[in-house]
PDB file of N, CA and C in Angstrom:
ATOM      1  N   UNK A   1      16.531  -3.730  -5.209  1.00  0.00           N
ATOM      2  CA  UNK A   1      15.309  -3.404  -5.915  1.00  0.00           C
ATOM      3  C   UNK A   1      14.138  -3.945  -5.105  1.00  0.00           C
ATOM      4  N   UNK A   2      12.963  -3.349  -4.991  1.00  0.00           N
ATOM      5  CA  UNK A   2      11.936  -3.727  -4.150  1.00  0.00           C
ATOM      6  C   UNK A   2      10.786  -3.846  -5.645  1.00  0.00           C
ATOM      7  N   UNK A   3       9.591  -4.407  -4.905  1.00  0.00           N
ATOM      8  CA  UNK A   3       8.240  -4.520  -5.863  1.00  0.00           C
ATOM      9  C   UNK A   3       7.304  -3.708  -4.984  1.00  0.00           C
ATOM     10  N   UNK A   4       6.362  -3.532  -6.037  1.00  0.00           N
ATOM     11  CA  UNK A   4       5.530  -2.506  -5.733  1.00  0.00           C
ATOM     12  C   UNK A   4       4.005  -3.416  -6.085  1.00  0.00           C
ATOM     13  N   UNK A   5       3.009  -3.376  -5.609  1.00  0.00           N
ATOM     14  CA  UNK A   5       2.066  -4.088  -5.942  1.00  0.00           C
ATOM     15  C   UNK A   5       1.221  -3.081  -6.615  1.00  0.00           C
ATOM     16  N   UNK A   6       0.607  -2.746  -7.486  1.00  0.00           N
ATOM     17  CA  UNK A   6       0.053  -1.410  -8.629  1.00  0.00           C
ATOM     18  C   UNK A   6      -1.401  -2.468  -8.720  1.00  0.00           C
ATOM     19  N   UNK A   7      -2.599  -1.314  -8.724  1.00  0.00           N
ATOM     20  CA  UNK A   7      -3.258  -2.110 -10.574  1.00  0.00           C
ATOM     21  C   UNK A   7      -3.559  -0.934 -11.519  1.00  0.00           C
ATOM     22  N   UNK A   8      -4.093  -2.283 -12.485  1.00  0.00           N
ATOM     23  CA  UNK A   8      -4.377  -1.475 -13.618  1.00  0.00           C
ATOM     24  C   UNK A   8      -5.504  -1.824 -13.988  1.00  0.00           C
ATOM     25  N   UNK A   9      -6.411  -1.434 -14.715  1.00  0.00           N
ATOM     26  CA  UNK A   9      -7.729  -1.622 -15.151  1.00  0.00           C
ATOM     27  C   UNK A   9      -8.330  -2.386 -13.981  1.00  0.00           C
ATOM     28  N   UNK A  10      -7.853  -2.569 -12.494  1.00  0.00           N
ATOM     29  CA  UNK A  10      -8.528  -2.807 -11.860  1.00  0.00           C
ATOM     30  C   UNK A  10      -7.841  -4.552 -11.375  1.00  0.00           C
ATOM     31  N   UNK A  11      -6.576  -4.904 -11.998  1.00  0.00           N
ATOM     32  CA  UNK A  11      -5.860  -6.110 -12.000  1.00  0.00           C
ATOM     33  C   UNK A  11      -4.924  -5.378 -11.356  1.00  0.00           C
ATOM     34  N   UNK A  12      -4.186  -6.675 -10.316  1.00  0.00           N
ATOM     35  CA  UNK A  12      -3.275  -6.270  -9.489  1.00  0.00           C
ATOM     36  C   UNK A  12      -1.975  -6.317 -10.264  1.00  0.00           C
ATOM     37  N   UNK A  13      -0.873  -6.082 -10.053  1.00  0.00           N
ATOM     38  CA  UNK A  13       0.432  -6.146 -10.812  1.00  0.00           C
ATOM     39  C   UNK A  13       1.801  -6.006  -9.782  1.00  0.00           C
ATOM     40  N   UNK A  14       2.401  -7.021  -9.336  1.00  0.00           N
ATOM     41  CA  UNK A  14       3.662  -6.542  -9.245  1.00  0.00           C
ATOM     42  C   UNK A  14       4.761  -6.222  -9.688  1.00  0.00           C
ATOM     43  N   UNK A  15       5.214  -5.384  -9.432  1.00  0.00           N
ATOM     44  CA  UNK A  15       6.375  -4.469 -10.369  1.00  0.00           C
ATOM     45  C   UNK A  15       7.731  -4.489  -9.850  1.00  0.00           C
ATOM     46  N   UNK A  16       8.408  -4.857 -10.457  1.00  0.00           N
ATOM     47  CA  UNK A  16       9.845  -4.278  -9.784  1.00  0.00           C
ATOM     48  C   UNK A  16      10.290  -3.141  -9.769  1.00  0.00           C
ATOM     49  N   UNK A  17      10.765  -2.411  -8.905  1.00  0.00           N
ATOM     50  CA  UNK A  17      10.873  -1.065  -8.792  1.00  0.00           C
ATOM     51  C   UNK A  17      12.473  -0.931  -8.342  1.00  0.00           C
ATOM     52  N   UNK A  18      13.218   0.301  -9.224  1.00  0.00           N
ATOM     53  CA  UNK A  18      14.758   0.535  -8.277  1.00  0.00           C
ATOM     54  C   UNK A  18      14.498   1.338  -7.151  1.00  0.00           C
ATOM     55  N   UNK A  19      15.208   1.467  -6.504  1.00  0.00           N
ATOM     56  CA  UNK A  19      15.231   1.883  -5.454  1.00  0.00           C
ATOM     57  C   UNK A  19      14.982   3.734  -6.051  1.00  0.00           C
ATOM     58  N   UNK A  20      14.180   4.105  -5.072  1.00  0.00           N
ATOM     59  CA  UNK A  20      14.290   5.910  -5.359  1.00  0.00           C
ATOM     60  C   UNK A  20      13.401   6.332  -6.615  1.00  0.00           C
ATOM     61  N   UNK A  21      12.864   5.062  -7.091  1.00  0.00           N
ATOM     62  CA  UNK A  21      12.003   4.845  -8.517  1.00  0.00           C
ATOM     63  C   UNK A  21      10.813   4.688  -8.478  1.00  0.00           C
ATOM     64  N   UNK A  22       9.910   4.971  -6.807  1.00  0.00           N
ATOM     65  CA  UNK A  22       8.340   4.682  -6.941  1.00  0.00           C
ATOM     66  C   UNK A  22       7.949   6.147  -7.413  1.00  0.00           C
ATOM     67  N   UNK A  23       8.026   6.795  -7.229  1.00  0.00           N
ATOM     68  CA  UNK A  23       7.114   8.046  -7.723  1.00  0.00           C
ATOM     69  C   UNK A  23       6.960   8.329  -9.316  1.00  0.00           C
ATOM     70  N   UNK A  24       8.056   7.544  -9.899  1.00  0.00           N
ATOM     71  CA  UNK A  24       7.874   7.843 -11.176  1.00  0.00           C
ATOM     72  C   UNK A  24       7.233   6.826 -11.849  1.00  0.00           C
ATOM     73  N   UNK A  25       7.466   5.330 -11.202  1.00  0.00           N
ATOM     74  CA  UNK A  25       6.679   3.858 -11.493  1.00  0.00           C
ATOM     75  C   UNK A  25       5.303   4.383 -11.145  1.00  0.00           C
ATOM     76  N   UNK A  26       4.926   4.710  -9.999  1.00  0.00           N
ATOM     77  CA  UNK A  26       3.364   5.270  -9.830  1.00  0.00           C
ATOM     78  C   UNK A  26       2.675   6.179 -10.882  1.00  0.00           C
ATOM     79  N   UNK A  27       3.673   7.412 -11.368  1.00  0.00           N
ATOM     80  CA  UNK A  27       3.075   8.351 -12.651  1.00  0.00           C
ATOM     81  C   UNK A  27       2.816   7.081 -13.729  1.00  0.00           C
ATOM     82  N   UNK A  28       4.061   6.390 -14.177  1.00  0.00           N
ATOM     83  CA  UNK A  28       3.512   5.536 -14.936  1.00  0.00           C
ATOM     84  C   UNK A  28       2.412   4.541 -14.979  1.00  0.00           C
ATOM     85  N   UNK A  29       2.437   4.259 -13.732  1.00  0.00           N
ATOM     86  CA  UNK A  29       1.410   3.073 -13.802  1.00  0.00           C
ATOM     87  C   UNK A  29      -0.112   4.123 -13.779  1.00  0.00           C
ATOM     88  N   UNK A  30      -0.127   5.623 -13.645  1.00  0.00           N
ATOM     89  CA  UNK A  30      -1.408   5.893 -13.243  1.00  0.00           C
ATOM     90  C   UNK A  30      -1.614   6.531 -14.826  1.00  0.00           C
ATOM     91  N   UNK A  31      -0.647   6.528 -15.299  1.00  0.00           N
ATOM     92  CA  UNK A  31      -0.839   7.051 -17.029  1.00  0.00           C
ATOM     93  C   UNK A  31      -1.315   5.990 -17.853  1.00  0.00           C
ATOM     94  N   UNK A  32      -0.794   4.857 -17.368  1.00  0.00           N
ATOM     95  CA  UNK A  32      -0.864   3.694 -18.419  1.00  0.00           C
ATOM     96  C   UNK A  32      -2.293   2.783 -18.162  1.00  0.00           C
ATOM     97  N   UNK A  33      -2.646   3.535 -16.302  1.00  0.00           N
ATOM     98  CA  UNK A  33      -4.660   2.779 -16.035  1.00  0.00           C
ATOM     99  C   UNK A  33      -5.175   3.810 -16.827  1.00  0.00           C
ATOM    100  N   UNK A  34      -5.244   4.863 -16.973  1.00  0.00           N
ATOM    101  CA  UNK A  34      -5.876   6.037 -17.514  1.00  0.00           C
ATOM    102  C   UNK A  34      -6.149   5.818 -18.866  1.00  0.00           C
ATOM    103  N   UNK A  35      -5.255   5.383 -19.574  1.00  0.00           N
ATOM    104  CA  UNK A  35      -4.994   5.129 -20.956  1.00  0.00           C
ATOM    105  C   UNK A  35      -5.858   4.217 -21.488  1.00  0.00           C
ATOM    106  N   UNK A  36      -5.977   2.860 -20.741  1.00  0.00           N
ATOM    107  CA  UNK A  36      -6.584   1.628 -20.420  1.00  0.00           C
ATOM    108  C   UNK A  36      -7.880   1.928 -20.666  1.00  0.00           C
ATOM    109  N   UNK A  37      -8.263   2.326 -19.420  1.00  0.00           N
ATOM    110  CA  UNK A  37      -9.546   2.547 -18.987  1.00  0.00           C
ATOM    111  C   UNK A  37     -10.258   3.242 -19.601  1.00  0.00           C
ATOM    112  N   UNK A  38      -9.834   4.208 -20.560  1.00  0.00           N
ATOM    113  CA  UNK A  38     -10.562   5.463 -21.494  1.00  0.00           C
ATOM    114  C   UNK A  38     -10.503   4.697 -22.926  1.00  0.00           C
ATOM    115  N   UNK A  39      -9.882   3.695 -23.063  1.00  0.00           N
ATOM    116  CA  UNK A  39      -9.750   2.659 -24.363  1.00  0.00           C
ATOM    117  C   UNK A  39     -11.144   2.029 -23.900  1.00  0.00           C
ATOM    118  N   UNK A  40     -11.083   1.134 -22.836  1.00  0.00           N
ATOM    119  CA  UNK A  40     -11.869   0.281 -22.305  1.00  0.00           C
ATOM    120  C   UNK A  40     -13.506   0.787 -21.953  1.00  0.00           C
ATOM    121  N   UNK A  41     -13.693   1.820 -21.248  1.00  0.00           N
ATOM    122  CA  UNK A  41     -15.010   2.618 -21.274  1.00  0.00           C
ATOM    123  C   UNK A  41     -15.444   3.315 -22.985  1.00  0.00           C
ATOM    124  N   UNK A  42     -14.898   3.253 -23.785  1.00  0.00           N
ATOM    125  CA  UNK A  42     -15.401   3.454 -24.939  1.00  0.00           C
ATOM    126  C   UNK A  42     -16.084   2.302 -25.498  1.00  0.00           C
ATOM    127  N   UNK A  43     -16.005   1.298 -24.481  1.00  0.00           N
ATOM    128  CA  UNK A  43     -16.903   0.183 -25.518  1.00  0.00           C
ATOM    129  C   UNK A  43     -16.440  -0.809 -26.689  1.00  0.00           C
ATOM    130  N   UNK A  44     -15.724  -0.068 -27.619  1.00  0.00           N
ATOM    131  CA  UNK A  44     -15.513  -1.146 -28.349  1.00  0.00           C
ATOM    132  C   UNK A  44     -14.461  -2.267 -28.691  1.00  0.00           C
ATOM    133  N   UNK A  45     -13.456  -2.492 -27.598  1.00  0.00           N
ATOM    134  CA  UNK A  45     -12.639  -3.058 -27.448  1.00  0.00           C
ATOM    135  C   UNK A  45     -12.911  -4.103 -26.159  1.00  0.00           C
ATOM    136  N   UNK A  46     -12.823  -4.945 -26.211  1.00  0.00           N
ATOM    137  CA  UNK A  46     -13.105  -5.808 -24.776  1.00  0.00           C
ATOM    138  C   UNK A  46     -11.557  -6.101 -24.403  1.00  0.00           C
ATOM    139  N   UNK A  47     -10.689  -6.921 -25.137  1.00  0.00           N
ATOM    140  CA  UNK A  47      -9.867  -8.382 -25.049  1.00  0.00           C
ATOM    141  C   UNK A  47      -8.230  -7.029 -24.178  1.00  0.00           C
ATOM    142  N   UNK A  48      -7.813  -7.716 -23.057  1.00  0.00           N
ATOM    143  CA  UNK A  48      -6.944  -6.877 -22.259  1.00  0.00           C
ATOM    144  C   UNK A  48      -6.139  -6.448 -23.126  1.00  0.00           C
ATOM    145  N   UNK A  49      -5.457  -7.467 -23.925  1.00  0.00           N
ATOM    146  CA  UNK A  49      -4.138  -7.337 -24.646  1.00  0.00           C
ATOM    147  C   UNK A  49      -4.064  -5.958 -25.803  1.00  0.00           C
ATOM    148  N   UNK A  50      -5.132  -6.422 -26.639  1.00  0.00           N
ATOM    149  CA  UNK A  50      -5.864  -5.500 -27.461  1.00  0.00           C
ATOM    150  C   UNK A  50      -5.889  -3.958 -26.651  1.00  0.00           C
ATOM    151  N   UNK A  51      -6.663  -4.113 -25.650  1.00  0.00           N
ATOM    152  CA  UNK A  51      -6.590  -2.475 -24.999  1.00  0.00           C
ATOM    153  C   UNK A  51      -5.037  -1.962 -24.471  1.00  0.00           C
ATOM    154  N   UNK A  52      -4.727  -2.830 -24.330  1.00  0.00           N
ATOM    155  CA  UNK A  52      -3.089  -2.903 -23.759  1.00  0.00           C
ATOM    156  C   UNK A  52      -1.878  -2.343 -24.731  1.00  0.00           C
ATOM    157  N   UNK A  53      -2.327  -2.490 -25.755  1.00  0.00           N
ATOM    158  CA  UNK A  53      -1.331  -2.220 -26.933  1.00  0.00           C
ATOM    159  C   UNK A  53      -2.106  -0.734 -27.567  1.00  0.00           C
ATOM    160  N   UNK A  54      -2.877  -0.823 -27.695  1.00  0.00           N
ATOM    161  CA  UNK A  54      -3.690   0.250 -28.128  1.00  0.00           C
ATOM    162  C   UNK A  54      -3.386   1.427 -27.018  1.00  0.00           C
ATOM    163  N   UNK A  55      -3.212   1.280 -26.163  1.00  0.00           N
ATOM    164  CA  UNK A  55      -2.848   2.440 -24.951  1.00  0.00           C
ATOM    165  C   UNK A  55      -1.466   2.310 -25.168  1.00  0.00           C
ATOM    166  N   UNK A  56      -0.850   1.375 -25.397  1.00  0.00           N
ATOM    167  CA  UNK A  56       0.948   1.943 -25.433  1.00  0.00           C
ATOM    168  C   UNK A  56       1.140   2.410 -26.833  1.00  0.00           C
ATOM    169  N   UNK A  57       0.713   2.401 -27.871  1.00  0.00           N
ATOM    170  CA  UNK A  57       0.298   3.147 -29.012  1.00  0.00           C
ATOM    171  C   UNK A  57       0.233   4.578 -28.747  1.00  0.00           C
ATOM    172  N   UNK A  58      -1.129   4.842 -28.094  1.00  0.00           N
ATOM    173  CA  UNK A  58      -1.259   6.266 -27.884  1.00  0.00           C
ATOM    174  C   UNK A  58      -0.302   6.591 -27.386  1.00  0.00           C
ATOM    175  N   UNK A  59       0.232   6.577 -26.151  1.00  0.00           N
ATOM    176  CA  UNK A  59       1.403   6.901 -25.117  1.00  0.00           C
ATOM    177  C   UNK A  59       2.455   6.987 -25.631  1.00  0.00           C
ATOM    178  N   UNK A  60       3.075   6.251 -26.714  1.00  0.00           N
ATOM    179  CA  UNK A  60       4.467   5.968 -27.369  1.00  0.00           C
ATOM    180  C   UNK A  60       4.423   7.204 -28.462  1.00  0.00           C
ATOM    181  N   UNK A  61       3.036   7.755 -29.050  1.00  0.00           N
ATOM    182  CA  UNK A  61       2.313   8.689 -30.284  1.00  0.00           C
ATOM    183  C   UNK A  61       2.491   9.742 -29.348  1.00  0.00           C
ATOM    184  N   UNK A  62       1.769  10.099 -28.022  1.00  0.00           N
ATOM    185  CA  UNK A  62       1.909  11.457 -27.264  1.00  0.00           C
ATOM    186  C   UNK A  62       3.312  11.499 -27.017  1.00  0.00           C
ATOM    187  N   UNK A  63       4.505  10.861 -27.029  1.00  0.00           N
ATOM    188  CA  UNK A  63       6.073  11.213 -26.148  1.00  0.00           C
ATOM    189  C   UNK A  63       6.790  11.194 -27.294  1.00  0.00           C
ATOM    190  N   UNK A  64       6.044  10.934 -28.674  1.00  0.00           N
ATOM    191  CA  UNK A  64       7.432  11.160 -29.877  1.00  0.00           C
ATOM    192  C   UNK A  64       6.920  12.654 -30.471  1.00  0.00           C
ATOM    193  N   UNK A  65       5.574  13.441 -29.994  1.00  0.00           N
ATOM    194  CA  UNK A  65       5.304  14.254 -30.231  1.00  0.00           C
ATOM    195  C   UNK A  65       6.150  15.305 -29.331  1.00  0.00           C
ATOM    196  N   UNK A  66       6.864  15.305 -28.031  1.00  0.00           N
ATOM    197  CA  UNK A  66       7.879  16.315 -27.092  1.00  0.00           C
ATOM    198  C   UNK A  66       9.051  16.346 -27.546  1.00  0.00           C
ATOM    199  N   UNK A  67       9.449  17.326 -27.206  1.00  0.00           N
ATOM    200  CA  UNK A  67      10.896  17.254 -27.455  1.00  0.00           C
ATOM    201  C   UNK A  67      12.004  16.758 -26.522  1.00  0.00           C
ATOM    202  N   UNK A  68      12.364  16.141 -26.849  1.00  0.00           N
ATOM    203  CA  UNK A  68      13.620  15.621 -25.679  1.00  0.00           C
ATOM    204  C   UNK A  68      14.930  16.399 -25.796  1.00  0.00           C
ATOM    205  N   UNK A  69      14.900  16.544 -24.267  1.00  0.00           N
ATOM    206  CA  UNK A  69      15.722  17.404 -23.822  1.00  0.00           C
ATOM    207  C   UNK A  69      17.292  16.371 -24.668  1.00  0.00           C
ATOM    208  N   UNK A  70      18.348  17.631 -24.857  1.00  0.00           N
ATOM    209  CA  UNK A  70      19.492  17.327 -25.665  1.00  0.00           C
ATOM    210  C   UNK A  70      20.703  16.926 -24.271  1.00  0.00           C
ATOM    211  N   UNK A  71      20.456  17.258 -22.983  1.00  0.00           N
ATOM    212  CA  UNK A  71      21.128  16.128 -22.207  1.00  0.00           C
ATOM    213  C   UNK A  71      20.820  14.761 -21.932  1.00  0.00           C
ATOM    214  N   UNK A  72      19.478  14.027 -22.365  1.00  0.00           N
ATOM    215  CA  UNK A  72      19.307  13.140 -22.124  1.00  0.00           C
ATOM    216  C   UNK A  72      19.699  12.129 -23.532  1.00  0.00           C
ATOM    217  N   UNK A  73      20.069  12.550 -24.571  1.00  0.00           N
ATOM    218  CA  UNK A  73      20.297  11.835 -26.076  1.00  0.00           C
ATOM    219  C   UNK A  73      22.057  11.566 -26.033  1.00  0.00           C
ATOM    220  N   UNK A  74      22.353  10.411 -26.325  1.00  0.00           N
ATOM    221  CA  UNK A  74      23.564  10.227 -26.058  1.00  0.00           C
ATOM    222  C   UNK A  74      23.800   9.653 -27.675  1.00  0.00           C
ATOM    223  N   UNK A  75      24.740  10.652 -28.536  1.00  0.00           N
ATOM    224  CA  UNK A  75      25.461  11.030 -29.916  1.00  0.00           C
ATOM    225  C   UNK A  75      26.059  10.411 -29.931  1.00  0.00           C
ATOM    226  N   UNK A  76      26.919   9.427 -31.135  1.00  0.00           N
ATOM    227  CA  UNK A  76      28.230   9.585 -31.495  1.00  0.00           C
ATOM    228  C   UNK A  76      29.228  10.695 -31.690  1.00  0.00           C
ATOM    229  N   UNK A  77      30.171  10.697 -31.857  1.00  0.00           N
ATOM    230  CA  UNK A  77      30.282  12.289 -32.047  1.00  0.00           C
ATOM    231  C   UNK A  77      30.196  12.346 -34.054  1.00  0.00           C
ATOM    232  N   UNK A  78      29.999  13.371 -33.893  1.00  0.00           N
ATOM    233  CA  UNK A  78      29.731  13.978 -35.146  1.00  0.00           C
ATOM    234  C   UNK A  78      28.414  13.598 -35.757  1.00  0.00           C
ATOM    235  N   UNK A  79      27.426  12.855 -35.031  1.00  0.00           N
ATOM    236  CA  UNK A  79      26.153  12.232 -35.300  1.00  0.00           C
ATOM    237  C   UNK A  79      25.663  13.489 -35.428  1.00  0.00           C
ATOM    238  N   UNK A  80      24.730  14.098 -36.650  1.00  0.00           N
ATOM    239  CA  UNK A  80      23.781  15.016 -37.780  1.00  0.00           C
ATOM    240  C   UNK A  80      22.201  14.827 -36.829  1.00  0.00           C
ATOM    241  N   UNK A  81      22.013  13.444 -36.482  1.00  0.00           N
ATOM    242  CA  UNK A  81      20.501  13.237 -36.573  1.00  0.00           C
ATOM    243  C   UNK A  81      20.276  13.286 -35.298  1.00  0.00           C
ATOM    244  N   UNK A  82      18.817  12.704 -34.956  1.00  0.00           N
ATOM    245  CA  UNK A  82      18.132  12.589 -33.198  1.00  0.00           C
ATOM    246  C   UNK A  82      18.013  11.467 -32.890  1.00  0.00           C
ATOM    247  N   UNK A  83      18.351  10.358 -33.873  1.00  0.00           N
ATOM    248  CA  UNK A  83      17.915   8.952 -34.101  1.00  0.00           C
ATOM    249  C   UNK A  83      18.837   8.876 -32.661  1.00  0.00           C
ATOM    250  N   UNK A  84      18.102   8.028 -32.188  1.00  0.00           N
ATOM    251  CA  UNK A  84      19.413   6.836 -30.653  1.00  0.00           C
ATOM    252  C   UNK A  84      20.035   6.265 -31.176  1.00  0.00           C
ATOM    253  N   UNK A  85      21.479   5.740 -30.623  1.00  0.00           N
ATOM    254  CA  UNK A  85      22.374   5.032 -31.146  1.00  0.00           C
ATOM    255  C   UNK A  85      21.912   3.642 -30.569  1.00  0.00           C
ATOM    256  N   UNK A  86      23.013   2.624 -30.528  1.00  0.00           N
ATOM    257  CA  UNK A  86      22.935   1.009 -29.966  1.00  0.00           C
ATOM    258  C   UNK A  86      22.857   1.458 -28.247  1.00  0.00           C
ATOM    259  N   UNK A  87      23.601   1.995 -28.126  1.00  0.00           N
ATOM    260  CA  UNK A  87      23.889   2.818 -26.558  1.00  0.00           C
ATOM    261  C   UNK A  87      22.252   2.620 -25.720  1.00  0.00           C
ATOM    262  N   UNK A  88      22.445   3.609 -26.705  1.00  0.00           N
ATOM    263  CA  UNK A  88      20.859   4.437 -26.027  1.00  0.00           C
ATOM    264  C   UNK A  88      19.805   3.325 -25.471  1.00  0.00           C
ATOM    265  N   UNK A  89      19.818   2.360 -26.910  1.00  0.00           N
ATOM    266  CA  UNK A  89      18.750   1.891 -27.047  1.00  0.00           C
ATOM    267  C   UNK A  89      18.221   0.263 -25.989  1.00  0.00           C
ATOM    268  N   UNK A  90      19.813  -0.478 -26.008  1.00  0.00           N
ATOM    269  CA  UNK A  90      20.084  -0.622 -25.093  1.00  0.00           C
ATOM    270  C   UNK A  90      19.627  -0.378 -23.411  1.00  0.00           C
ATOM    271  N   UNK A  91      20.421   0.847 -23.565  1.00  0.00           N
ATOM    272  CA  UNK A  91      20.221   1.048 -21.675  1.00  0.00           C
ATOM    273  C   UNK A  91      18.741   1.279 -22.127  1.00  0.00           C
ATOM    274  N   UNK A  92      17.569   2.087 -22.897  1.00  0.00           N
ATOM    275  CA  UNK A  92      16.249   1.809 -22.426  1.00  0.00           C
ATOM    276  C   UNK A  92      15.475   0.708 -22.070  1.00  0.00           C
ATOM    277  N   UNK A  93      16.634  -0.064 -23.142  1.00  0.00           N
ATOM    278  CA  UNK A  93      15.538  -1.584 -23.050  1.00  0.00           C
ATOM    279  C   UNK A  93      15.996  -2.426 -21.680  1.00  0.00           C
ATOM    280  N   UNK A  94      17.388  -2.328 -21.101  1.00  0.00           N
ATOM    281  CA  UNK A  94      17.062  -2.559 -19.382  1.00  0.00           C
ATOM    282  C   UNK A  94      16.876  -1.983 -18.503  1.00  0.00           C
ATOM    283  N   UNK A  95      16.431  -0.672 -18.876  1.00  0.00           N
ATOM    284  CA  UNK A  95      15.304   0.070 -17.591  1.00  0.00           C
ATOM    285  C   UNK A  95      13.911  -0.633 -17.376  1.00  0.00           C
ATOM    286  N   UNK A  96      13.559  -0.668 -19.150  1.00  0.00           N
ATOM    287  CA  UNK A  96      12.177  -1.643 -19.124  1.00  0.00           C
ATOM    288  C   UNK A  96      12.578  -2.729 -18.967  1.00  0.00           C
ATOM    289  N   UNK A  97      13.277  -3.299 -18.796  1.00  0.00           N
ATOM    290  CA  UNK A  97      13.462  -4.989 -18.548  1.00  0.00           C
ATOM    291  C   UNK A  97      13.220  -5.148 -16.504  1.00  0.00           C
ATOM    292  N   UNK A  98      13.748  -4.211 -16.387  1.00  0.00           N
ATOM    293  CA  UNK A  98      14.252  -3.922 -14.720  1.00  0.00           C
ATOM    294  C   UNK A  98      12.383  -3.475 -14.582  1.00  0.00           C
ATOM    295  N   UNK A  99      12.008  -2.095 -14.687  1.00  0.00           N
ATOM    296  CA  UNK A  99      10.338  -2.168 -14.315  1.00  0.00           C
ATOM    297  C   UNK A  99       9.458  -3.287 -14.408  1.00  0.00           C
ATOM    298  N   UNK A 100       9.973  -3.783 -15.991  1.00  0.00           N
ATOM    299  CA  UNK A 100       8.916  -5.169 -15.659  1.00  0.00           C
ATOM    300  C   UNK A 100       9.198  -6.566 -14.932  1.00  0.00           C
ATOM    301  N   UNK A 101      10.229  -6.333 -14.235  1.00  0.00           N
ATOM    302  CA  UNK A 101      10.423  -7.601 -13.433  1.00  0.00           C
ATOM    303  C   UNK A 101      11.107  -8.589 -14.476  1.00  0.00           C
ATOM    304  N   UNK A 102      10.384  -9.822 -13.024  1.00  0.00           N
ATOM    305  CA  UNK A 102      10.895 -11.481 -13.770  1.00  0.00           C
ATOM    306  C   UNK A 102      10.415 -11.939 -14.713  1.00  0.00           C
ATOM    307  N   UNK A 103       9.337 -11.688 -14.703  1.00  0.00           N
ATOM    308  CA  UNK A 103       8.371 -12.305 -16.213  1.00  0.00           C
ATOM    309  C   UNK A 103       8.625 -11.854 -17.484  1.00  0.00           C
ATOM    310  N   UNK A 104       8.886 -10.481 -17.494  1.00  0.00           N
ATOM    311  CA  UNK A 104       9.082  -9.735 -18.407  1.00  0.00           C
ATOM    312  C   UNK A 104       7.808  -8.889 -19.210  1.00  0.00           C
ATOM    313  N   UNK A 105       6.742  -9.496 -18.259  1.00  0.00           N
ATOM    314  CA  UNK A 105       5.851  -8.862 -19.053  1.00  0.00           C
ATOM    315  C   UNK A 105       4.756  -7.853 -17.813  1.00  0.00           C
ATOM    316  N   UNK A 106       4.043  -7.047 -18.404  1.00  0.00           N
ATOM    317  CA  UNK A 106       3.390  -6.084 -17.919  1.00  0.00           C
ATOM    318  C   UNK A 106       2.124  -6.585 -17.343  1.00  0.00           C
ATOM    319  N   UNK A 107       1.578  -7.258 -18.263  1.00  0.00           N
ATOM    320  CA  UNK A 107      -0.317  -7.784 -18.424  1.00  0.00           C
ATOM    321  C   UNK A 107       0.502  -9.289 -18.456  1.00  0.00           C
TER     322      UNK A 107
END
């Protein structure tokens, strides 16, 4: 795994990145300054954290609005619903554990 040095709102960030994984760490990181920064140029928010959550809000609100593709959802079998299982939820949470590095945190 290599790091990637990014910023965001204009703060530097190093990232851990997998291998074969910058182009999509870059979409993210240029979705998540965008997000930031259009929170942040509106004025009424100053404090990072605050704009920080408020942009993964929106972002988390725009991607439950798509549909996800039915090869990427991993069922029990005979599972009715779209809900993720332990599986799922899991392996997302050490993809994000792996992007955000050692610290664990983003900001």
């Amino acid at each position: 795994m290599k790091q990637l040095e990014v910023k965001i709102m204009g703060q530097s960030y190093l990232l851990g990145c997998p291998d074969g994984g910058d182009a999509r760490l870059l979409e993210a990181v240029d979705k998540v300054d965008i997000a930031m920064c259009k929170i942040r140029d509106a004025g009424k928010i100053k404090a990072r954290d605050r704009i920080a959550v408020l942009a993964a809000l929106n972002l988390a609100f725009e991607l439950s609005d798509r549909p996800v593709p039915s090869s990427t959802l991993v069922r029990p079998s005979g599972a009715a619903n779209d809900a993720p299982d332990d599986a799922q939820i899991g392996s997302l949470l050490s993809r994000l554990d792996t992007a955000l590095g050692v610290d664990g945190r983003l900001l």
